[in-house]
N, C-alpha and C. Protein backbone atom coordinates (compact mmCIF):
# COMPACT_ATOMS: atom_id res chain seq x y z
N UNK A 1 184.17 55.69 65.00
CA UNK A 1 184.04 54.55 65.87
C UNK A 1 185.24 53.65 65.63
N UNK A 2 185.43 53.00 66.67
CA UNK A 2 186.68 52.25 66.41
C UNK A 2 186.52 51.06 68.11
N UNK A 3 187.15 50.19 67.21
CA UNK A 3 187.40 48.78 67.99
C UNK A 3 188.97 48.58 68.54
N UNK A 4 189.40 48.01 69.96
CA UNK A 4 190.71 47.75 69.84
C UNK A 4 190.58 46.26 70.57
N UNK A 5 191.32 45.47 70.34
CA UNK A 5 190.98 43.67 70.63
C UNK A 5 192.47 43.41 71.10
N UNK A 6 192.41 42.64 71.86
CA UNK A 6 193.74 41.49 72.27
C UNK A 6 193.25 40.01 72.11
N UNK A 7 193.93 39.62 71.29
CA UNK A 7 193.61 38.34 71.32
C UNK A 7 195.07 37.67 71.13
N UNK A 8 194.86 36.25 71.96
CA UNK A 8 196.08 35.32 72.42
C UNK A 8 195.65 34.46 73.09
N UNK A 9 195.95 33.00 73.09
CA UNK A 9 196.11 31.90 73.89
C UNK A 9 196.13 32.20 75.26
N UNK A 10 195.03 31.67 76.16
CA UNK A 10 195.41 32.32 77.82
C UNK A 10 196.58 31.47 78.23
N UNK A 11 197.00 30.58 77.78
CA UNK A 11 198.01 29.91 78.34
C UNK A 11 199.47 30.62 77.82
N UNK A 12 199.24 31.66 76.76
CA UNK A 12 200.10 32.38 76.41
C UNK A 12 200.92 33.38 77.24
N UNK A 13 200.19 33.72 77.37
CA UNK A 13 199.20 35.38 78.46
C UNK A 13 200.06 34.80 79.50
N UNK A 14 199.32 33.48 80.00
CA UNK A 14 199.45 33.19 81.57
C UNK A 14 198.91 34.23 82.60
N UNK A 15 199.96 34.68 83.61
CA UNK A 15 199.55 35.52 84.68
C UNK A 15 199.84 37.20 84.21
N UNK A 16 199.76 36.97 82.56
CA UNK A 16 200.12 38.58 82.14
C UNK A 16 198.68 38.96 81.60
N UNK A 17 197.82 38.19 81.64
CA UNK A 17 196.39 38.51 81.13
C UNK A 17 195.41 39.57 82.06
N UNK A 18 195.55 39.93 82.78
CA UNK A 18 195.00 41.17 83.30
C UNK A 18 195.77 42.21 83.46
N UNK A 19 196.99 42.32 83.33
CA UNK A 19 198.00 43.40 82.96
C UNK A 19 197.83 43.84 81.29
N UNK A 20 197.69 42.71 80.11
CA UNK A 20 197.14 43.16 79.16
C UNK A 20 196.02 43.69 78.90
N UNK A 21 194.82 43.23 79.78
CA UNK A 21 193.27 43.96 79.65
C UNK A 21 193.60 45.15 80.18
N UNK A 22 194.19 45.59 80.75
CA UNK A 22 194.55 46.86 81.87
C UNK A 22 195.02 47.78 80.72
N UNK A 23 196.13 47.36 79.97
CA UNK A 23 196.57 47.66 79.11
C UNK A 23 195.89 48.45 77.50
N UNK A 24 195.15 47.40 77.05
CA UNK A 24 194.20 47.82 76.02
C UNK A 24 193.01 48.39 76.66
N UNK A 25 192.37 48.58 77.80
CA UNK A 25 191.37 49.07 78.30
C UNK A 25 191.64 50.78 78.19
N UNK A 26 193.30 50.76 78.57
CA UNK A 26 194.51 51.99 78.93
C UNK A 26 194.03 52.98 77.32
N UNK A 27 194.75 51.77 76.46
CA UNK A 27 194.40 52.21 74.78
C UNK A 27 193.34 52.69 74.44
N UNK A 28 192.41 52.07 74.69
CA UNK A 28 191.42 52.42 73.91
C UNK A 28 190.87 53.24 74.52
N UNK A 29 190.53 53.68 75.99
CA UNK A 29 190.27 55.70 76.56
C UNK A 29 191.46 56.50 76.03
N UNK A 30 192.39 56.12 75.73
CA UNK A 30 193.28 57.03 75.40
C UNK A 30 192.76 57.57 73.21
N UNK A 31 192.61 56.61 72.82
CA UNK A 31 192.26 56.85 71.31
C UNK A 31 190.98 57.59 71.44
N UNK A 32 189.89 57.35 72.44
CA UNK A 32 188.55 57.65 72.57
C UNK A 32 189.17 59.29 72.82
N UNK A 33 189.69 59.87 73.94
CA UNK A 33 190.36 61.11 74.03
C UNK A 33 190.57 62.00 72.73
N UNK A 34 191.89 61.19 72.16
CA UNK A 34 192.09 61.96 71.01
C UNK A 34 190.54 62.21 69.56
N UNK A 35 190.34 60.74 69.67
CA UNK A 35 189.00 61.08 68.80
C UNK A 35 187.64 62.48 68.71
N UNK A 36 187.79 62.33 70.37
CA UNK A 36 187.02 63.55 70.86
C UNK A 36 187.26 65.04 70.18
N UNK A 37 188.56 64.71 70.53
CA UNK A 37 189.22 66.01 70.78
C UNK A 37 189.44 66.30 69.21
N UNK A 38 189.63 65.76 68.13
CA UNK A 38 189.55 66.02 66.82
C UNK A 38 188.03 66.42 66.19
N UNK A 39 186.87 65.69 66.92
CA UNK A 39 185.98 65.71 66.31
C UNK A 39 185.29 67.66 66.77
N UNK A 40 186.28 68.37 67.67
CA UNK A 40 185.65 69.38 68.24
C UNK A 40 186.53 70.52 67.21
């Protein structure tokens, strides 16, 4: 099992804050993949 987080100031972010959720959402099916695929 495993966790992946973004955390930052939204005023940081600004108008890049749903390009980053997009982003780590991206990550973390991609780790879930490999996890799979090791555990077989």
């Amino acid at each position: 099992m495993a966790a992946v987080n973004i955390t930052a100031p939204k005023t940081r972010l600004g108008d890049r804050l749903d390009a980053a959720g997009r982003f780590v959402a991206n990550a973390a099916q991609q780790l879930t993949k490999r996890l799979a695929n090791e555990l077989q």
